[in-house]
Protein backbone atom coordinates (compact mmCIF):
# COMPACT_ATOMS: atom_id res chain seq x y z
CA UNK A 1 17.33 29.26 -58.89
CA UNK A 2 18.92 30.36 -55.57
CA UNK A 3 16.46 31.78 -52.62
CA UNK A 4 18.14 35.29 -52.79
CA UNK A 5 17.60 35.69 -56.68
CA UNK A 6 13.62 34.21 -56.41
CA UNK A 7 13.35 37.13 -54.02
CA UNK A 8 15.26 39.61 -55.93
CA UNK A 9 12.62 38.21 -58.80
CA UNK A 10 9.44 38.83 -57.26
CA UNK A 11 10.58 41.95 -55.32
CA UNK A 12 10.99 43.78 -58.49
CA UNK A 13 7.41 42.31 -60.26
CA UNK A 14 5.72 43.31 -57.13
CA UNK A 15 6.88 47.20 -57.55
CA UNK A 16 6.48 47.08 -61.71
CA UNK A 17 4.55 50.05 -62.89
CA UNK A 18 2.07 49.04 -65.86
CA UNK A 19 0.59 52.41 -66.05
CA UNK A 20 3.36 54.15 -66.50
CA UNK A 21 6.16 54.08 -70.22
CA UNK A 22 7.30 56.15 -72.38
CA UNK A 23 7.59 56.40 -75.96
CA UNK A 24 10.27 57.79 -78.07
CA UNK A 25 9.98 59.71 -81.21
CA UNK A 26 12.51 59.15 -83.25
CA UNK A 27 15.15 59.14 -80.59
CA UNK A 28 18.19 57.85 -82.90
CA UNK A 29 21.43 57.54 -80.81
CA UNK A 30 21.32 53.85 -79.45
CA UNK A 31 23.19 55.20 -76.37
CA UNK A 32 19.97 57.81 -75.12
CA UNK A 33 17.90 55.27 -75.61
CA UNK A 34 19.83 52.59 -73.74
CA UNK A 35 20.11 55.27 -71.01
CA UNK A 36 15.91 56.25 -70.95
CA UNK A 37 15.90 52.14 -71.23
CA UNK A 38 18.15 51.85 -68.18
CA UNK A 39 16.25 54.54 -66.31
CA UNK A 40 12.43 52.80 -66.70
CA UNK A 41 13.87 49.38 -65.20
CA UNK A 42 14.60 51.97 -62.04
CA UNK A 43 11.75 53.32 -61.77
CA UNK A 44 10.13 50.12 -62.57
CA UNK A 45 8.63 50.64 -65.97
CA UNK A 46 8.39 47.21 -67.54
CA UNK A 47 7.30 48.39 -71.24
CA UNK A 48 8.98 50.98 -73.48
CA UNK A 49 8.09 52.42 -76.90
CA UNK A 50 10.01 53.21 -79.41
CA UNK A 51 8.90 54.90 -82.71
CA UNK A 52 11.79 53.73 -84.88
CA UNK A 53 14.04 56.23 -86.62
CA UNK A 54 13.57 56.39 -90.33
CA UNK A 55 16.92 57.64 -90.33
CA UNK A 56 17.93 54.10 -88.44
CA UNK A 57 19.83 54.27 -84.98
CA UNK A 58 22.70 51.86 -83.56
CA UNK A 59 22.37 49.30 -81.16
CA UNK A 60 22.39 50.18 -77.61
CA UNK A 61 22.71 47.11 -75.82
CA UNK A 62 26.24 48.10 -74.89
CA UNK A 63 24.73 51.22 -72.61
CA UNK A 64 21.98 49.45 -71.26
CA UNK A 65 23.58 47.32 -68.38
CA UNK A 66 21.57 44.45 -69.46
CA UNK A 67 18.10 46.67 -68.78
CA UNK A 68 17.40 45.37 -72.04
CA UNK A 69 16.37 42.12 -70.23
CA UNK A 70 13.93 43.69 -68.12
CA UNK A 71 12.25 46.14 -70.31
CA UNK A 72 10.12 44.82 -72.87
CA UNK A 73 10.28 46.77 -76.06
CA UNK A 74 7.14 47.69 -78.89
CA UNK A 75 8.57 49.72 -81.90
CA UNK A 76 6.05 51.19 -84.52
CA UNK A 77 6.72 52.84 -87.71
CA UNK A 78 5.32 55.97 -86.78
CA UNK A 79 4.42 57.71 -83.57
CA UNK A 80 0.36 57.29 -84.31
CA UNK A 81 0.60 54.21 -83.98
CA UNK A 82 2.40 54.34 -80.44
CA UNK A 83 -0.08 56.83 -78.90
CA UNK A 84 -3.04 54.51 -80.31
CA UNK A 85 -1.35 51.50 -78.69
CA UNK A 86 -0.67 53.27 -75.20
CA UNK A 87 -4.06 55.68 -75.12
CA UNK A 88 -6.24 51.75 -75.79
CA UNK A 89 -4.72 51.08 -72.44
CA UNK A 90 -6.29 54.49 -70.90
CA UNK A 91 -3.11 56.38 -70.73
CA UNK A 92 -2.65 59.78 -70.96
CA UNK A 93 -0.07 61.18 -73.26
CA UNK A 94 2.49 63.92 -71.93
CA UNK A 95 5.28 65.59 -74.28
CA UNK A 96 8.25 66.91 -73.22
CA UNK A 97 8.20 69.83 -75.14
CA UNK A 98 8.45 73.51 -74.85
CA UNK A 99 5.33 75.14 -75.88
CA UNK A 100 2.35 77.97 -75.49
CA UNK A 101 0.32 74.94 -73.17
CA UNK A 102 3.79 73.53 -71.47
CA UNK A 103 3.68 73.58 -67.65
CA UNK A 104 6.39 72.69 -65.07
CA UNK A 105 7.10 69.13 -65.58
CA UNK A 106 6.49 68.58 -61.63
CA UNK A 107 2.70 69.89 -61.90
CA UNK A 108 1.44 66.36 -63.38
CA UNK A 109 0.00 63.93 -61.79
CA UNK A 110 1.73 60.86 -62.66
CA UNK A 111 0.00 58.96 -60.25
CA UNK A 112 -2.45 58.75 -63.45
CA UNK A 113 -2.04 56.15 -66.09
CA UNK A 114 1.00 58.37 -67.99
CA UNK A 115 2.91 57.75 -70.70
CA UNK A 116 5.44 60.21 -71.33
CA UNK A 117 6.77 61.24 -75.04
CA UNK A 118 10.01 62.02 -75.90
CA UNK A 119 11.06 63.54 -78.83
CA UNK A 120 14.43 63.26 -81.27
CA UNK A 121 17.67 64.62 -80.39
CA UNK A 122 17.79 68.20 -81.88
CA UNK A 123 14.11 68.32 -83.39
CA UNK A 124 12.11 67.31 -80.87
CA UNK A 125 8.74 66.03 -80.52
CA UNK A 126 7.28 66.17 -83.52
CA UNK A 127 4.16 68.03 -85.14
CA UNK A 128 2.33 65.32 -85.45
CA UNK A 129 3.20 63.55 -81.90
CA UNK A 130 2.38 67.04 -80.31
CA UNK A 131 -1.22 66.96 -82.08
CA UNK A 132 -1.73 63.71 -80.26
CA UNK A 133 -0.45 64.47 -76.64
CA UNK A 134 -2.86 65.39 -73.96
CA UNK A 135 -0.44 67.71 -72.12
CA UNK A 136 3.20 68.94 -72.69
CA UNK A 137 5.53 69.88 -69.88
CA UNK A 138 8.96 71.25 -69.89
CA UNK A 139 11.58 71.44 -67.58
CA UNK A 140 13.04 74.95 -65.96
CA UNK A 141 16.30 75.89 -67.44
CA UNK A 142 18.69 78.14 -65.42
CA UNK A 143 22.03 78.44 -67.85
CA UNK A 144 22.26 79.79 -71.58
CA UNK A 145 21.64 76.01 -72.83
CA UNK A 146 18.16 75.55 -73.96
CA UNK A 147 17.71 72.02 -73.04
CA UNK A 148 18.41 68.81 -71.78
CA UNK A 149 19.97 65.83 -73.52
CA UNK A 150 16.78 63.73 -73.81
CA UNK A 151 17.60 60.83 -71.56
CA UNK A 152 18.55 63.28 -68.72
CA UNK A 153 15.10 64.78 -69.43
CA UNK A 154 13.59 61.66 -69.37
CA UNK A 155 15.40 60.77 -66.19
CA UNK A 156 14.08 64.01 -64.36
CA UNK A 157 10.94 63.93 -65.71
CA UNK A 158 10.90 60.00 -64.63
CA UNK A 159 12.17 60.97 -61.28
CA UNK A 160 9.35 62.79 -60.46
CA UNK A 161 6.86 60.42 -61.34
CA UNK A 162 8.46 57.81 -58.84
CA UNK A 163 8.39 60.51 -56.19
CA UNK A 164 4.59 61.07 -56.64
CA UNK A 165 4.09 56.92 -57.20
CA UNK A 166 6.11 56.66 -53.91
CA UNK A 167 4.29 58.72 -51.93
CA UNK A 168 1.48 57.65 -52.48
CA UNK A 169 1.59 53.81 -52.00
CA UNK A 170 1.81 52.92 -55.34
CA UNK A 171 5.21 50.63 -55.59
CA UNK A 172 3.93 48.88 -51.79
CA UNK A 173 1.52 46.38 -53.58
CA UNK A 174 1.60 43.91 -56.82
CA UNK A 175 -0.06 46.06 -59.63
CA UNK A 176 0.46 43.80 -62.27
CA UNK A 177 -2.36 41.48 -63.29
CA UNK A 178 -1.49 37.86 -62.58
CA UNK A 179 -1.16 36.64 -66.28
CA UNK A 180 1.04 39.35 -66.44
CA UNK A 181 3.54 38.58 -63.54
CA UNK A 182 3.66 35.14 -64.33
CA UNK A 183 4.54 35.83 -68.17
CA UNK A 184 7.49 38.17 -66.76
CA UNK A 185 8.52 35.87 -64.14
CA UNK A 186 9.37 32.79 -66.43
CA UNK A 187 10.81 35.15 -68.81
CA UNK A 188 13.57 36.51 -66.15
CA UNK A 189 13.85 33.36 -64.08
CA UNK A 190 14.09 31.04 -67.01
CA UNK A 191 15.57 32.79 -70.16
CA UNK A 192 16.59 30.09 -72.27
CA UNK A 193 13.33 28.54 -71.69
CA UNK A 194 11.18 31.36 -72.64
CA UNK A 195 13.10 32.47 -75.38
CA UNK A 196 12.79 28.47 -77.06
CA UNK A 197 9.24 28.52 -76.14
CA UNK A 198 8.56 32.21 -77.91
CA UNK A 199 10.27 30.98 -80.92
CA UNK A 200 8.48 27.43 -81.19
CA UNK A 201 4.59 28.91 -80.17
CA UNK A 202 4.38 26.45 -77.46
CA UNK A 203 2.99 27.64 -73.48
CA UNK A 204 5.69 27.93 -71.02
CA UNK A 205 5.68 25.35 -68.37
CA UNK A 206 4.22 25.69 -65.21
CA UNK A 207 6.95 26.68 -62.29
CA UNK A 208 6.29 25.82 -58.36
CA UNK A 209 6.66 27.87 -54.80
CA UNK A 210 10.60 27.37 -55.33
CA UNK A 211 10.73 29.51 -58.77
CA UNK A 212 11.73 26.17 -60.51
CA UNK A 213 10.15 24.24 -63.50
CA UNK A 214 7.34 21.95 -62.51
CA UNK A 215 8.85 18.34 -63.37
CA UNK A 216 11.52 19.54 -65.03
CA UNK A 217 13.18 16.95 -65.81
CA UNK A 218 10.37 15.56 -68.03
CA UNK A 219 10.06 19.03 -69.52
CA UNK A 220 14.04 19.31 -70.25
CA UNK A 221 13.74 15.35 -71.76
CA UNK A 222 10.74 16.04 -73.64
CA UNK A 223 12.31 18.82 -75.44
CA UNK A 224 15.83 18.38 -74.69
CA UNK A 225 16.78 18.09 -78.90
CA UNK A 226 15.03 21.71 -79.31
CA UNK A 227 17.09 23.48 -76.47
CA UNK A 228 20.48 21.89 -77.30
C-alpha cells in the first residue's frame, strides 16, 4: 500500500454517493451496461442494479475499464423487486422514458435520494417498471432519431445529477456511514483478502492509519494455507 494509492483510496470513499444508483431493466448488451457501469464509478455511484435479462446478456467486463471493481452490483429477477430494494432505502424512482407525465430530465432534483431507471435497448422501460416510478423524464431530441442509446442517456441524465450534487456541497464531505466505508475500503485496498474472507464467512481484519493489515503477518500465517 503506497501513500499515493491510500489517498487515491479514501479520496474517492469520501465523494461516494449512497443516495444516488440506477437500475436497469432488462438492459441486455453487456457493453451498455459496462458503459452505465463505467459512468456511476465517475460520478461516484458505488451500487448499481441490474434487473437481469430473461433473454440473458454477455459479459461486459471487457468495456468496463475495471469499474467493475468499484461498483458493487445487486441483480433481481424482476424489476419489482429492484424498486422495493432501492425505495426501503427512501429513494425516489425516476424513468427515463418518454411519456404524458415526462419532464425535461434537468428539472429533477437529484440532490434527493434518486435512483434512476433505465429501460431495455429498443423497448424501453417497461409497463410494469413505469407503474412503479415516481417520476419519468426524458431528454430533448433535436435530429430525426428518437432517442438515445441508453448508456449515453444514462450518462446525460447522470451528468446532471453530479452538476446539481456539485453545486451544492454534496461530494465535499464523507456521506457514507462508517461501516460502510470501512467495508469498501478493505475491499479495494485488499482484494485478495476480501474476496477469501467473503467466500470463507469470516470478518475482515482490522487495517491501521497506513491502509495496511493490522499484524499482518499473524493474519497472513494464520491463514496462509486458505490464500495460497
Amino acid at each position: 500500500m503506497t501513500p499515493e494509492r491510500l489517498a487515491k483510496i479514501r479520496a474517492v470513499l469520501n465523494r461516494r454517493q449512497p443516495d444516488l444508483t440506477v437500475i436497469n431493466d432488462e438492459v441486455h448488451k453487456g457493453r451498455n451496461l459496462a458503459a452505465i457501469m463505467r459512468t456511476c464509478d465517475a460520478v461516484g455511484i458505488d451500487h448499481m442494479h441490474i434487473v437481469e435479462p430473461k433473454e440473458g446478456y454477455r459479459s461486459f467486463r471487457g468495456t468496463a475499464s475495471g469499474s467493475n471493481k468499484w461498483v458493487e452490483v445487486s441483480t433481481y429477477d424482476s424489476v419489482s423487486e429492484a424498486v422495493k430494494a432501492v425505495k426501503r432505502s427512501g429513494m425516489k424512482v425516476v424513468a427515463a422514458h418518454l411519456d404524458e407525465r415526462a419532464v425535461d430530465y434537468r428539472s429533477i432534483d437529484y440532490c434527493q435520494a434518486t435512483a434512476l431507471l433505465m429501460g431495455m435497448e429498443k423497448e424501453g422501460v417497461s409497463e410494469e417498471a413505469l407503474a412503479l416510478a415516481d417520476e419519468t423524464v426524458v431528454i430533448p431530441m433535436q435530429g430525426m432519431v428518437e432517442s438515445f442509446n441508453v448508456s449515453v442517456a444514462a450518462a446525460i441524465i447522470l451528468a446532471e445529477a453530479q452538476r446539481q450534487r456539485q453545486a451544492a456541497g454534496l461530494y465535499e464531505s464523507l456521506r457514507l456511514s462508517d461501516g460502510h466505508y470501512k467495508r469498501r475500503f478493505f475491499q479495494w485496498a485488499h482484494p485478495q483478502v476480501s474476496s477469501f474472507c467473503d467466500e470463507k464467512g469470516i470478518a475482515y481484519p482490522p487495517v491501521g492509519e497506513d491502509g495496511e493489515i493490522v499484524d499482518g503477518a499473524n493474519w497472513y500465517r494464520e491463514h496462509a494455507q486458505g490464500l495460497a
